[in-house]
Every structure is written in C-alpha cells, then in structure tokens.
N, C-alpha and C. Protein backbone atom coordinates (compact mmCIF):
# COMPACT_ATOMS: atom_id res chain seq x y z
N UNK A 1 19.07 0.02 -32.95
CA UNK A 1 18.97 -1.18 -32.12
C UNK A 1 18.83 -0.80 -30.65
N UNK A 2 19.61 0.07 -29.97
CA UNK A 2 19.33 -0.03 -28.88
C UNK A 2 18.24 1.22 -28.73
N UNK A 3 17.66 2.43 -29.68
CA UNK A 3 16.20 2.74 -29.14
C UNK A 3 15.06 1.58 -29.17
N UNK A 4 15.46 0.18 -30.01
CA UNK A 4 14.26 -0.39 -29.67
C UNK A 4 14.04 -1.08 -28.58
N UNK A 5 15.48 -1.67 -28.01
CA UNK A 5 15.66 -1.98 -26.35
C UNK A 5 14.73 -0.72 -25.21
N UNK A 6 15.52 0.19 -25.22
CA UNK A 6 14.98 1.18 -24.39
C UNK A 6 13.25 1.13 -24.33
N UNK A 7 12.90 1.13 -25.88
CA UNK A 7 11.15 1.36 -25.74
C UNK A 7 10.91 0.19 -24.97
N UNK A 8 11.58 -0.93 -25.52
CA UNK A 8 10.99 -2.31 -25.20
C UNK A 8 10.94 -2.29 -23.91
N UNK A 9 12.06 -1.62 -23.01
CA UNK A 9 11.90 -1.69 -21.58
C UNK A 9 10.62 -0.96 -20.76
N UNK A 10 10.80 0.29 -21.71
CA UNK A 10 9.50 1.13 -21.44
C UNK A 10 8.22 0.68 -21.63
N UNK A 11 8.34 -0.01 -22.37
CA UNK A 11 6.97 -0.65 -22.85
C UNK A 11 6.45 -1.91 -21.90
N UNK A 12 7.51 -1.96 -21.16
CA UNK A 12 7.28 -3.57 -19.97
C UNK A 12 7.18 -2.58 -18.72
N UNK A 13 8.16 -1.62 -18.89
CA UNK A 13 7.97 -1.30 -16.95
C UNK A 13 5.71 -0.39 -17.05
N UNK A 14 5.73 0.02 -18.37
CA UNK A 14 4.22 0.80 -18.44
C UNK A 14 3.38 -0.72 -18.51
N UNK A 15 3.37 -1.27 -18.93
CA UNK A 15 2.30 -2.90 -18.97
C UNK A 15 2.49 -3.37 -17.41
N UNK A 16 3.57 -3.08 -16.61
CA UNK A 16 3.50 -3.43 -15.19
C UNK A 16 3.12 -2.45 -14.49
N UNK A 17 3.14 -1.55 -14.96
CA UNK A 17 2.12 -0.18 -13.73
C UNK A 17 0.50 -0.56 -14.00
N UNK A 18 0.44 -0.58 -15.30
CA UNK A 18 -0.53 -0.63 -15.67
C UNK A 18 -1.29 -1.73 -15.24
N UNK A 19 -0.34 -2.71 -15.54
CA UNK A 19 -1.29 -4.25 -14.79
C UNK A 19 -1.35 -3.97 -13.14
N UNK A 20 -0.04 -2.96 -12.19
CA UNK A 20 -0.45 -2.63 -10.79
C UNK A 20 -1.50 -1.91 -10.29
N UNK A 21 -1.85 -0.85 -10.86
CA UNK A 21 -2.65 0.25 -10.92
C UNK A 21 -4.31 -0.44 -10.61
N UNK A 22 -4.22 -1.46 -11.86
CA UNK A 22 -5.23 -2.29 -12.41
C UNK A 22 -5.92 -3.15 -10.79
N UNK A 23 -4.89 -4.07 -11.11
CA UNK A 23 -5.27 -4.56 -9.49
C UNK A 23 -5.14 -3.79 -7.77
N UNK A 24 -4.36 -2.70 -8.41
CA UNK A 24 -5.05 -1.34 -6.91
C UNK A 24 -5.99 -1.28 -6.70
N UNK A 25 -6.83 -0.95 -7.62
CA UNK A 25 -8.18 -0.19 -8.31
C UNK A 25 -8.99 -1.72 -8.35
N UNK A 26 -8.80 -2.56 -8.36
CA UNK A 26 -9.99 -3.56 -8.01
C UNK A 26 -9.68 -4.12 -6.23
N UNK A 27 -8.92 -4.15 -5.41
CA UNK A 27 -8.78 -4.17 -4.29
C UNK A 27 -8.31 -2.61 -3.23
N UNK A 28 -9.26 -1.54 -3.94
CA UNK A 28 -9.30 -0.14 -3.37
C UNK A 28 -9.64 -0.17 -2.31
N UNK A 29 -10.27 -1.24 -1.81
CA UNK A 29 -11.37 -1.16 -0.25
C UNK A 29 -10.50 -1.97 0.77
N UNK A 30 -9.76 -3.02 0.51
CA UNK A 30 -9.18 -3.79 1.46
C UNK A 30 -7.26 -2.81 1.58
N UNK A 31 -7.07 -2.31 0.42
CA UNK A 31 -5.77 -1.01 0.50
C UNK A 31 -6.36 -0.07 1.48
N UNK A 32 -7.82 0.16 1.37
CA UNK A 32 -7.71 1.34 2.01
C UNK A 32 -8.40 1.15 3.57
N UNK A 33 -8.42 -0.06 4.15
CA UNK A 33 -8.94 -0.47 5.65
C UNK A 33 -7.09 -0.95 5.86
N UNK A 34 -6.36 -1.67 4.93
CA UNK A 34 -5.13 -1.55 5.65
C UNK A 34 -4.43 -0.21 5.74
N UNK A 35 -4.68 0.37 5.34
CA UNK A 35 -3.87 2.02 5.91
C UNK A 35 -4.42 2.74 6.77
N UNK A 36 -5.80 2.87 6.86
CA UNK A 36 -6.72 2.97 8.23
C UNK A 36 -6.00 2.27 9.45
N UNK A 37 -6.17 1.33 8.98
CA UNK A 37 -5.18 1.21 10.42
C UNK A 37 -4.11 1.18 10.97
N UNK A 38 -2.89 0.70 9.76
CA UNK A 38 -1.67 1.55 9.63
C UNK A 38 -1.69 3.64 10.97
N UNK A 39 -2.67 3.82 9.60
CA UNK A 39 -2.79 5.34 10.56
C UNK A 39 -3.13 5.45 11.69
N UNK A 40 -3.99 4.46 12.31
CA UNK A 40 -4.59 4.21 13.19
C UNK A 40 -3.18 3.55 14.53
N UNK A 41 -2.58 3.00 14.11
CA UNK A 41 -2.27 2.35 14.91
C UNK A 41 -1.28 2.69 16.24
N UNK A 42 -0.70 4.00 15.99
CA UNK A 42 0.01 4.52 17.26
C UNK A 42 -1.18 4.79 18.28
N UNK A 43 -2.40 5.39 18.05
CA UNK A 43 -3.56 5.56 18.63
C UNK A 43 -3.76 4.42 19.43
N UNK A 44 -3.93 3.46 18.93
CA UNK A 44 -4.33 2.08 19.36
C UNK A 44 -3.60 1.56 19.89
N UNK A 45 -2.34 1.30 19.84
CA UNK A 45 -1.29 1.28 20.73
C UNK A 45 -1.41 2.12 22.21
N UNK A 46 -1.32 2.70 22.21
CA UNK A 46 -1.39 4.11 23.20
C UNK A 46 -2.34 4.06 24.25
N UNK A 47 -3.61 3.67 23.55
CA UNK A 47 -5.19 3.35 24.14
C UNK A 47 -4.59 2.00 25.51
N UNK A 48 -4.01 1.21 24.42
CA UNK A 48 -4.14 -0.71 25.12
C UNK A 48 -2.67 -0.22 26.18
N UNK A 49 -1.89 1.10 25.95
CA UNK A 49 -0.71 0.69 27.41
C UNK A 49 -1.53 1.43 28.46
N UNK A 50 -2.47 2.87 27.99
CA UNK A 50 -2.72 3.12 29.39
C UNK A 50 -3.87 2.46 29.96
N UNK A 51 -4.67 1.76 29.24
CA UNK A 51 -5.88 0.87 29.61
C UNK A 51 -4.37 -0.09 31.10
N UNK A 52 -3.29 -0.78 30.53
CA UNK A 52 -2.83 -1.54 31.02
C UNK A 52 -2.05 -0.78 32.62
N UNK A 53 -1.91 0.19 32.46
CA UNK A 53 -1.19 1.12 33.23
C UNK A 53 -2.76 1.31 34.68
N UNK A 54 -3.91 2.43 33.78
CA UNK A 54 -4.38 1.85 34.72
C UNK A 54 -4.92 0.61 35.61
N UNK A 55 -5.07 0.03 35.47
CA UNK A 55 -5.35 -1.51 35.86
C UNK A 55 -4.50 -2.12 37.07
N UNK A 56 -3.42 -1.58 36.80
CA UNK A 56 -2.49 -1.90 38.02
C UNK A 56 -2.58 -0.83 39.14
C-alpha cells in the first residue's frame, strides 16, 4: 500500500515536470529575452546613472 502511494506521488510530481518542461519549450523565446535582460540589467542600470551624473 504505501509503494503504491510513493509511485503515485512520483508519477504526479513527473506529469508536472513534464507538463513544465512542455510549456518551457513552447515559450523558449519569450524565457529567453526575459533573462537577456535579467543579465542585462546591472549594465543598463549603470549606463542610465552615469548618463544622469553626467548631465548635471
């Protein structure tokens, strides 16, 4: 009884990777322009204080 719990759990947390994975892999392009700029963004930050720095 309780190995069939255990699978059963296993068997739900793998149908939810699987269904995540799934929809990764069809929104691969908009995951991967938000981490672009994620990475991007101390850069960009940095750019807009001394743009502001000089100016004054």
């Amino acid at each position: 009884m309780c190995a069939i719990t255990g699978f059963s759990i296993l068997g739900l947390m793998g149908w939810g990777a699987y269904t995540a994975g799934k929809a990764a892999w069809a929104n691969r392009s908009t995951i991967a322009r938000y981490v672009s700029n994620f990475y991007n963004m101390p850069e960009t930050a940095y750019q807009a204080v001394k743009v502001k720095v000089d100016r004054t």
